[in-house]
PDB file of N, CA and C in Angstrom:
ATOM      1  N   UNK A   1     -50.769 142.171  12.935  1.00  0.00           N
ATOM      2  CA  UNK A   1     -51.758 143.206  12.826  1.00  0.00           C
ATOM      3  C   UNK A   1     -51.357 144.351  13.741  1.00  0.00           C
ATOM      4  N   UNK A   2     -51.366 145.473  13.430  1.00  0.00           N
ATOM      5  CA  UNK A   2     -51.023 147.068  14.377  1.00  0.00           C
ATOM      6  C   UNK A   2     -52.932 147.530  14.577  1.00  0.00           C
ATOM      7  N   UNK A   3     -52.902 148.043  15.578  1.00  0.00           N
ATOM      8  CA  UNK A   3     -53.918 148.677  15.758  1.00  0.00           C
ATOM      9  C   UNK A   3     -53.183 149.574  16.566  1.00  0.00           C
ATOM     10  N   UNK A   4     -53.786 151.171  16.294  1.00  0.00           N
ATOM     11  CA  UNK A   4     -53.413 152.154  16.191  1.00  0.00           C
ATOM     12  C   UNK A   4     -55.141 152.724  17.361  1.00  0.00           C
ATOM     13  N   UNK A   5     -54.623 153.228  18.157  1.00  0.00           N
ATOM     14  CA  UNK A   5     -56.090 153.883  18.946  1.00  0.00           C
ATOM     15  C   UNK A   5     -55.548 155.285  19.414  1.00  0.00           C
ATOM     16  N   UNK A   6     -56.563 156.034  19.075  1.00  0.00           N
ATOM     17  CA  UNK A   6     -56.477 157.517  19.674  1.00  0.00           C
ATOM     18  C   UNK A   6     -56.980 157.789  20.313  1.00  0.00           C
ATOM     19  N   UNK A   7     -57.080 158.533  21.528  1.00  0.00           N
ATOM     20  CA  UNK A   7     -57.933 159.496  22.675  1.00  0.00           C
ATOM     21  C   UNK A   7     -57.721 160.581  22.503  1.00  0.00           C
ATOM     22  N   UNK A   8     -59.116 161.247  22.267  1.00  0.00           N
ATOM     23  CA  UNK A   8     -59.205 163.024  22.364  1.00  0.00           C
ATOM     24  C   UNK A   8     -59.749 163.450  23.598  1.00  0.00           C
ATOM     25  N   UNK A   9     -59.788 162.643  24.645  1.00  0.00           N
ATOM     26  CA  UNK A   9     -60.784 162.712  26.007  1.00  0.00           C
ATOM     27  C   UNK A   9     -62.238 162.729  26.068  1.00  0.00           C
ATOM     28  N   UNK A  10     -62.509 162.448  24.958  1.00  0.00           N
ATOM     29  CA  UNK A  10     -63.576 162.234  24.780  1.00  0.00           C
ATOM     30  C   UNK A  10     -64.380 160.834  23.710  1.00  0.00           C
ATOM     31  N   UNK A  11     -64.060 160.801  22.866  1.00  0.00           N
ATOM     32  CA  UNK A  11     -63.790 159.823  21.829  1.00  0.00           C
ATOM     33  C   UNK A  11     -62.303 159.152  21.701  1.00  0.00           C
ATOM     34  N   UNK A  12     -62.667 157.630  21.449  1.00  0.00           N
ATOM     35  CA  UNK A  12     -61.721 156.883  21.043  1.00  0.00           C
ATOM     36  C   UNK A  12     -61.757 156.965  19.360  1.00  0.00           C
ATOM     37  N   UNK A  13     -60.777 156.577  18.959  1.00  0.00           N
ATOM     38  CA  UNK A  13     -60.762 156.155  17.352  1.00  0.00           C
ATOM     39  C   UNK A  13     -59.696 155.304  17.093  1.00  0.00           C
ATOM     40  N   UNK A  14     -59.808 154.608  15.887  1.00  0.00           N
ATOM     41  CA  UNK A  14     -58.554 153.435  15.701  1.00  0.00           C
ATOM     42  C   UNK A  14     -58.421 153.311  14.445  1.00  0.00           C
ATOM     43  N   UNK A  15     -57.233 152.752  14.352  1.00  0.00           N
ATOM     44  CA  UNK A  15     -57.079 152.236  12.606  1.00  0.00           C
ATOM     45  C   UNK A  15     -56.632 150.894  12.720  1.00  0.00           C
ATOM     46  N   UNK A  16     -56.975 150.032  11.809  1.00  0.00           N
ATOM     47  CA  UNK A  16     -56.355 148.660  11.832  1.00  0.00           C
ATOM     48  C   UNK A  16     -55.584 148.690  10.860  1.00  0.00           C
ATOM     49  N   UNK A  17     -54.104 148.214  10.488  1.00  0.00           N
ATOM     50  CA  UNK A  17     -52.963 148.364   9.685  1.00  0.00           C
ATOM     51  C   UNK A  17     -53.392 149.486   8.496  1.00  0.00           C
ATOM     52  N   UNK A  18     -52.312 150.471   9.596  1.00  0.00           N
ATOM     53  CA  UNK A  18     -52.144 152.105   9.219  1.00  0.00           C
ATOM     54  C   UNK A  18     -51.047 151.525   7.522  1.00  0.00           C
ATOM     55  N   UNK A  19     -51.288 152.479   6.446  1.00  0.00           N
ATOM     56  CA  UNK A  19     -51.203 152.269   5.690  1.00  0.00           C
ATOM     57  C   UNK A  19     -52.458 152.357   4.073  1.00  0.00           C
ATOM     58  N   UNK A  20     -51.610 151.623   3.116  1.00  0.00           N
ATOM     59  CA  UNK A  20     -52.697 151.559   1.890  1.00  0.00           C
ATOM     60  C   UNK A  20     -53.556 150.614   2.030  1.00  0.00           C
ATOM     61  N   UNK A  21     -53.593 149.594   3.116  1.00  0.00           N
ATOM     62  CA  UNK A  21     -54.995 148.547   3.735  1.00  0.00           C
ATOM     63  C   UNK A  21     -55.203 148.908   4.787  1.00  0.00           C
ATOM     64  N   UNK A  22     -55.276 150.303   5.240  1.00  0.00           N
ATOM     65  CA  UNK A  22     -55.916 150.601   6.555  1.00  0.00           C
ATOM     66  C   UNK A  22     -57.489 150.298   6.411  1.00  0.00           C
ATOM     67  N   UNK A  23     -58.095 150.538   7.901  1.00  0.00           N
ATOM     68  CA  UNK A  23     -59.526 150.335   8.115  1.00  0.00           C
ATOM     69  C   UNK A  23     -59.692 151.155   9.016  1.00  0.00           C
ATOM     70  N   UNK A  24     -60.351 151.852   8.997  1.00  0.00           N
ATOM     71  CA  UNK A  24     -60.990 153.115  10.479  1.00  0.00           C
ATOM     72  C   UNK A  24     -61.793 151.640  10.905  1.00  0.00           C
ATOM     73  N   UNK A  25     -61.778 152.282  12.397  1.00  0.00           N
ATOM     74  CA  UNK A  25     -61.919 151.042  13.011  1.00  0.00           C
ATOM     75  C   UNK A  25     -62.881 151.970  14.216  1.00  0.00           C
ATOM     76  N   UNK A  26     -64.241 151.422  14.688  1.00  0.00           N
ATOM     77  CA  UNK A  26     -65.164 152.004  15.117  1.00  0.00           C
ATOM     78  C   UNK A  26     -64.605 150.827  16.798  1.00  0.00           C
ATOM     79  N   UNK A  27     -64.147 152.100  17.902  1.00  0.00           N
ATOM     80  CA  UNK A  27     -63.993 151.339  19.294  1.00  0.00           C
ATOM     81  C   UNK A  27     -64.887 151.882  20.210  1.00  0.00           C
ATOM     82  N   UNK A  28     -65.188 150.697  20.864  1.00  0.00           N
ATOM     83  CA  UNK A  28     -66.447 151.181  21.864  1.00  0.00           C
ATOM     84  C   UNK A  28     -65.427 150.790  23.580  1.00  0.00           C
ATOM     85  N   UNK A  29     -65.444 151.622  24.198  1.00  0.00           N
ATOM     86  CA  UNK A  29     -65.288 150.694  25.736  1.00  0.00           C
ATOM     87  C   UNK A  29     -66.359 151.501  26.532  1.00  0.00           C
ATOM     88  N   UNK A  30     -66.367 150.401  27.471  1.00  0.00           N
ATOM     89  CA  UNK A  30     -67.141 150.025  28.417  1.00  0.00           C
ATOM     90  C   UNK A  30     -66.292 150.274  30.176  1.00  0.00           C
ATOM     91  N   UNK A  31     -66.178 151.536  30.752  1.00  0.00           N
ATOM     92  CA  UNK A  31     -65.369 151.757  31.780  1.00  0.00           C
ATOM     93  C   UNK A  31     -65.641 151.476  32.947  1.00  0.00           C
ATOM     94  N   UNK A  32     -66.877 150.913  32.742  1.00  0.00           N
ATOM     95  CA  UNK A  32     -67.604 149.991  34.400  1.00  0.00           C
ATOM     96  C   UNK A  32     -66.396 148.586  34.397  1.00  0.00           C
ATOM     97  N   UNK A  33     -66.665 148.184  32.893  1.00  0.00           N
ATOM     98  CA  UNK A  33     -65.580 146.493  32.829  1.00  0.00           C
ATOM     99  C   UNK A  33     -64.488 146.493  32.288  1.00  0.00           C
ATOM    100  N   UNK A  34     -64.087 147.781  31.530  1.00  0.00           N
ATOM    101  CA  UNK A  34     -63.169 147.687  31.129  1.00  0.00           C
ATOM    102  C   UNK A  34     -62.995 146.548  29.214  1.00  0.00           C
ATOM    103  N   UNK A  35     -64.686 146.101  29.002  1.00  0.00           N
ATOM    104  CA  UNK A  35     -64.689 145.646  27.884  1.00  0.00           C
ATOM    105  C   UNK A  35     -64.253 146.836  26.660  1.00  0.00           C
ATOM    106  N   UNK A  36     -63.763 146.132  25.439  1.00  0.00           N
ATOM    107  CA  UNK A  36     -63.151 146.876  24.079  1.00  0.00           C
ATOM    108  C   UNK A  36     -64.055 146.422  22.834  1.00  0.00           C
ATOM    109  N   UNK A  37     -64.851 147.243  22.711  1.00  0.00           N
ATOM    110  CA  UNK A  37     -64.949 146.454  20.812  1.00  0.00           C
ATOM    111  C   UNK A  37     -64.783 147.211  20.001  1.00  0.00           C
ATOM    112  N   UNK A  38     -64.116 146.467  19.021  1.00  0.00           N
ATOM    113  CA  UNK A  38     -63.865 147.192  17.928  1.00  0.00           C
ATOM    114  C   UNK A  38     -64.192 146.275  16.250  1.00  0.00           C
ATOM    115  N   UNK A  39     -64.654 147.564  15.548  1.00  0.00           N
ATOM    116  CA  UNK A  39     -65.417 146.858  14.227  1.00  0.00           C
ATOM    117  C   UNK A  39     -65.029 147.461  13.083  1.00  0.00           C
ATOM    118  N   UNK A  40     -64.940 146.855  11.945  1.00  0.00           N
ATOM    119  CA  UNK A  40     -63.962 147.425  10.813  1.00  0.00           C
ATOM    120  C   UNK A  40     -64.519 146.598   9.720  1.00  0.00           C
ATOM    121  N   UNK A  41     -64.680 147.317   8.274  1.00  0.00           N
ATOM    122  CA  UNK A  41     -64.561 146.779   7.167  1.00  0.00           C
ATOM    123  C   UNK A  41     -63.578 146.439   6.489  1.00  0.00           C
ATOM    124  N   UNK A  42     -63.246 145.325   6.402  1.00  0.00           N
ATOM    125  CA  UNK A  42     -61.698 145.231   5.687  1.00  0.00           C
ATOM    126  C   UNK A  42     -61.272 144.448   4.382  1.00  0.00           C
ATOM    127  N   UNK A  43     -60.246 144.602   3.708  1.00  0.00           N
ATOM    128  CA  UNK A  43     -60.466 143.317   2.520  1.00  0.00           C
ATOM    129  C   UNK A  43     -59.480 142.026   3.305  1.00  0.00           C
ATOM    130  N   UNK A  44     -59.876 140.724   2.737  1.00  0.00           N
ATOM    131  CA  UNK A  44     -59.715 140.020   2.876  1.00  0.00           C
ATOM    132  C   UNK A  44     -58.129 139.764   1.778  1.00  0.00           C
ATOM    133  N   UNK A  45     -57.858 138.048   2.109  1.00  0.00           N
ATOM    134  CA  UNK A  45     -56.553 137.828   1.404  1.00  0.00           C
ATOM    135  C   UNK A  45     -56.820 138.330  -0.271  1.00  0.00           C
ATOM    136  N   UNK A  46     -58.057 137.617  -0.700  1.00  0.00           N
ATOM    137  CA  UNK A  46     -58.679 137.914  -2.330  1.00  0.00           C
ATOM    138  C   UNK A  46     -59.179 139.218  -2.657  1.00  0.00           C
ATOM    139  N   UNK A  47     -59.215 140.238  -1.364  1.00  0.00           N
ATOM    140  CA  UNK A  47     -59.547 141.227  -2.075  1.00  0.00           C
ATOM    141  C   UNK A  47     -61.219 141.632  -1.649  1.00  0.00           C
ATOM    142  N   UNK A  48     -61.625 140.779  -1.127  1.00  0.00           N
ATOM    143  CA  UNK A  48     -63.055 140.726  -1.113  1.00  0.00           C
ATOM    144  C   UNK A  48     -63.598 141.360   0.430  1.00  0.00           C
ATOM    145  N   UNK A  49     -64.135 142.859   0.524  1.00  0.00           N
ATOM    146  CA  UNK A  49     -64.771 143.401   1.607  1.00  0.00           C
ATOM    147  C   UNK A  49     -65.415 142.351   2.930  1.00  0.00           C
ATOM    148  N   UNK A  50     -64.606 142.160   4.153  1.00  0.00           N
ATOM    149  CA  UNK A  50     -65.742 141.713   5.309  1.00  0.00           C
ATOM    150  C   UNK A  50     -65.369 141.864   6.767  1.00  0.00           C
ATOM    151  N   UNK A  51     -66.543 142.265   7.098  1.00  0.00           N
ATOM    152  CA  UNK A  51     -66.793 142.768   8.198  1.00  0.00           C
ATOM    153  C   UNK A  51     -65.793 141.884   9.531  1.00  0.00           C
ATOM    154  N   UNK A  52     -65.281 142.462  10.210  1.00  0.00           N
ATOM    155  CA  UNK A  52     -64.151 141.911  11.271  1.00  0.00           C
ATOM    156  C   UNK A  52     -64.734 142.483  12.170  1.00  0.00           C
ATOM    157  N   UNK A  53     -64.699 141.904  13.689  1.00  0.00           N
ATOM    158  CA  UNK A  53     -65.598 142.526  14.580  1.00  0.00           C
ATOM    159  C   UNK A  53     -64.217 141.724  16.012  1.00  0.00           C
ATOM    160  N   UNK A  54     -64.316 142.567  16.961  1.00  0.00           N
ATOM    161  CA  UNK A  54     -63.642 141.695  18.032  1.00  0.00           C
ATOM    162  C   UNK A  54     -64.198 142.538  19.445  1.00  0.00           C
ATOM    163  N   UNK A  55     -64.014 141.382  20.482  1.00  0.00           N
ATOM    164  CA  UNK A  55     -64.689 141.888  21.757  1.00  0.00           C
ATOM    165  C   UNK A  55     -63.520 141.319  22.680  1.00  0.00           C
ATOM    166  N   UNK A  56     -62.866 142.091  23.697  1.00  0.00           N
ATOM    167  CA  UNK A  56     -61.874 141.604  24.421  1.00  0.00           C
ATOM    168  C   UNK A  56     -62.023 142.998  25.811  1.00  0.00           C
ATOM    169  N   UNK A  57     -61.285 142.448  26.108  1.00  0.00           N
ATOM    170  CA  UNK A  57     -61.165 143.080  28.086  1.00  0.00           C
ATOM    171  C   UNK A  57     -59.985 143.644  27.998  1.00  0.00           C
ATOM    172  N   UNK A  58     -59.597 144.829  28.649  1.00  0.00           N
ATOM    173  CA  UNK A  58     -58.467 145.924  28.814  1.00  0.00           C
ATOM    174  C   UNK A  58     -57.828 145.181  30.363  1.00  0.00           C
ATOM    175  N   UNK A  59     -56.577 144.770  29.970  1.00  0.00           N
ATOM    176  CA  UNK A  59     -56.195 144.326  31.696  1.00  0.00           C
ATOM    177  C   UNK A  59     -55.161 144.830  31.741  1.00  0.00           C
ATOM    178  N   UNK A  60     -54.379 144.841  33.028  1.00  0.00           N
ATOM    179  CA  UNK A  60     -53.265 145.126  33.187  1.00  0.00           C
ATOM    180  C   UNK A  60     -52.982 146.474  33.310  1.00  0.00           C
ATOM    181  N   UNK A  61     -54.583 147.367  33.757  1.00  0.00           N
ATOM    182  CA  UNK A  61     -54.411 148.640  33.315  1.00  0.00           C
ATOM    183  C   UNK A  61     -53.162 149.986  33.831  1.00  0.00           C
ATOM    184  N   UNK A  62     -52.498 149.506  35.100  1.00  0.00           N
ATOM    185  CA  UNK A  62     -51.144 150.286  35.321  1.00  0.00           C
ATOM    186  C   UNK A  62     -50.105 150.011  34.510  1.00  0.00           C
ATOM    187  N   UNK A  63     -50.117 149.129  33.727  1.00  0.00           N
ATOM    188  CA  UNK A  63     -48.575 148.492  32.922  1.00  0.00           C
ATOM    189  C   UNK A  63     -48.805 149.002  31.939  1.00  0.00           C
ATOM    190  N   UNK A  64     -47.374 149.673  31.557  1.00  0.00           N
ATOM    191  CA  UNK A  64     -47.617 150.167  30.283  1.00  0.00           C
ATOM    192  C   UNK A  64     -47.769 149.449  29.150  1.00  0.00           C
ATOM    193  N   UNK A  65     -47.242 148.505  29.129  1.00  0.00           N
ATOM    194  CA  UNK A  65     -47.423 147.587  28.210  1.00  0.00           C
ATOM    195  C   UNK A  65     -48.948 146.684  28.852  1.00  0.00           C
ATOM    196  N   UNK A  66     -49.955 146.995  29.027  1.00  0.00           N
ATOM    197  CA  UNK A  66     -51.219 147.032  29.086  1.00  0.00           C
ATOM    198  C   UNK A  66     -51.460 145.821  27.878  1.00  0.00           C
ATOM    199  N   UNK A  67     -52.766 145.052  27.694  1.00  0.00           N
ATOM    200  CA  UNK A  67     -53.283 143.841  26.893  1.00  0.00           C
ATOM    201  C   UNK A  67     -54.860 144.238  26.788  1.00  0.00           C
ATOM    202  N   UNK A  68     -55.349 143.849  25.255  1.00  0.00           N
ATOM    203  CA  UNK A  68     -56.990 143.322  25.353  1.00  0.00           C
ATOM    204  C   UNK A  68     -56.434 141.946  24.761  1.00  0.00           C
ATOM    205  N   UNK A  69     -57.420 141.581  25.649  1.00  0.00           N
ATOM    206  CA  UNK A  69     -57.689 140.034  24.941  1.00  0.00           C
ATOM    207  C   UNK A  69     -59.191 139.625  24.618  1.00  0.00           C
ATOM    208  N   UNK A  70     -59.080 138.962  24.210  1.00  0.00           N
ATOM    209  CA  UNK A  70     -60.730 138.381  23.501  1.00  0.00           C
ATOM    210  C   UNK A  70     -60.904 137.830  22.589  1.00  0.00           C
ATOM    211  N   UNK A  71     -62.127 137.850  21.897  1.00  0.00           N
ATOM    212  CA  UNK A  71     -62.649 136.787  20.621  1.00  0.00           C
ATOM    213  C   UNK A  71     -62.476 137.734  19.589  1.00  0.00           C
ATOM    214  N   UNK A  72     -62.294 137.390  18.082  1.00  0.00           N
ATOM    215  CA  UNK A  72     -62.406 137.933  17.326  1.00  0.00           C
ATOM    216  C   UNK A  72     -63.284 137.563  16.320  1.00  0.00           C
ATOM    217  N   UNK A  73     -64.499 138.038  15.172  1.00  0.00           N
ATOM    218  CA  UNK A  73     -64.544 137.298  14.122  1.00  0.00           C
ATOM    219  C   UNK A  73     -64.382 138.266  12.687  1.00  0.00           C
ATOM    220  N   UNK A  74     -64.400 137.299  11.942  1.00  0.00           N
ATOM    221  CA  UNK A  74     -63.736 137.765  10.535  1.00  0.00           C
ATOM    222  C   UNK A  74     -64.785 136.692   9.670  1.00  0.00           C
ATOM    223  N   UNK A  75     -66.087 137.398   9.200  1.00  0.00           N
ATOM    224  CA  UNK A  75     -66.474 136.963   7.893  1.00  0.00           C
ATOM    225  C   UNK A  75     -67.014 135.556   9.242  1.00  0.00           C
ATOM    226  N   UNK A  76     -67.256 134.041   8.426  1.00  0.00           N
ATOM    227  CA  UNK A  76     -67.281 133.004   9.117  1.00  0.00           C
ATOM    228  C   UNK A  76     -66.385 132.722   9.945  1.00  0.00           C
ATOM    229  N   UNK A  77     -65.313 133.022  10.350  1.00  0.00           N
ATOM    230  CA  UNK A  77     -63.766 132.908  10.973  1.00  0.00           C
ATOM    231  C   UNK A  77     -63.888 133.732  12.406  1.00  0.00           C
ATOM    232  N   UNK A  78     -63.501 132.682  13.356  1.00  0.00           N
ATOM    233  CA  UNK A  78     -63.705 133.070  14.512  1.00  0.00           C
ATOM    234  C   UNK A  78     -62.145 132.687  15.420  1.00  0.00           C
ATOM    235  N   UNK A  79     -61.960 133.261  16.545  1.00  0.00           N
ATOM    236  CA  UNK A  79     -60.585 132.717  17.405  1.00  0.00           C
ATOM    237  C   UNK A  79     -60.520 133.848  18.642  1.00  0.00           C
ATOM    238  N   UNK A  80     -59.115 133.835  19.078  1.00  0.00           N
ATOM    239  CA  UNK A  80     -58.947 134.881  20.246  1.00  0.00           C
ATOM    240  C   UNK A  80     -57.763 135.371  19.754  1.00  0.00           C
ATOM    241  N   UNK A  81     -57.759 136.643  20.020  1.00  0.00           N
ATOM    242  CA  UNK A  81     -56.202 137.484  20.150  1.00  0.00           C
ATOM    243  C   UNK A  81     -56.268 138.327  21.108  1.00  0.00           C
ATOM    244  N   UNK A  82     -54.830 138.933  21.237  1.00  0.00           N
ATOM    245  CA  UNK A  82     -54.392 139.620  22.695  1.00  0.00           C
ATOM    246  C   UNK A  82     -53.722 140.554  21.806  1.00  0.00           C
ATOM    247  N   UNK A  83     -53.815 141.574  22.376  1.00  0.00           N
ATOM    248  CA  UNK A  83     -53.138 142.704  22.017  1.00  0.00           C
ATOM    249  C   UNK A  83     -52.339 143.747  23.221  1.00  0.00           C
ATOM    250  N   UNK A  84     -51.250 143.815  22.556  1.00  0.00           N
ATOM    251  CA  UNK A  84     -50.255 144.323  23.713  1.00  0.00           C
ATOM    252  C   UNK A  84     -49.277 145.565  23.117  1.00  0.00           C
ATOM    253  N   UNK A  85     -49.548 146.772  24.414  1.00  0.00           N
ATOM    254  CA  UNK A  85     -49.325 147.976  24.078  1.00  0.00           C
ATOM    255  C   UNK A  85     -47.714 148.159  23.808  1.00  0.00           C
ATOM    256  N   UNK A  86     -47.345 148.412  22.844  1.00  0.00           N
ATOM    257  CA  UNK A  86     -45.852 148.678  22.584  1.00  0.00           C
ATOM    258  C   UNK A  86     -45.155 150.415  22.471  1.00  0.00           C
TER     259      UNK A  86
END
């Protein structure tokens, strides 16, 4: 998965796999904790619209290669991923 995030200094924005299955992707942080969420409508393997939602923590914030990690869910489908700045 690519997630793509922009800063205008004011607003964040994101895309989840830039492309013909992209998803604008609605990111919220939280700069007291450094929490991330981000929420997206997306299709599934069949094709079928559902809601993906994930909540994870910004660490590592001097490294450029920076991480969120956290929970994710998808539809009934739940787990953790980490995401790392390339």
């Amino acid at each position: 998965m690519t997630v793509v995030m922009t800063w205008d200094g004011k607003d964040i924005k994101g895309v989840v796999n830039p492309g013909p299955d992209s998803a604008s992707t609605l990111v919220t942080v939280d700069v007291s904790s450094w929490n991330v969420r981000f929420e997206a409508d997306m299709k599934d393997a069949s094709g079928k619209m559902v809601h993906v939602s994930a909540d994870g923590r910004l660490e590592d914030l001097g490294n450029y290669h920076r991480t969120i990690s956290g929970t994710w869910r998808q539809g009934s489908t739940n787990g953790t991923f980490k995401l790392t700045r390339e």
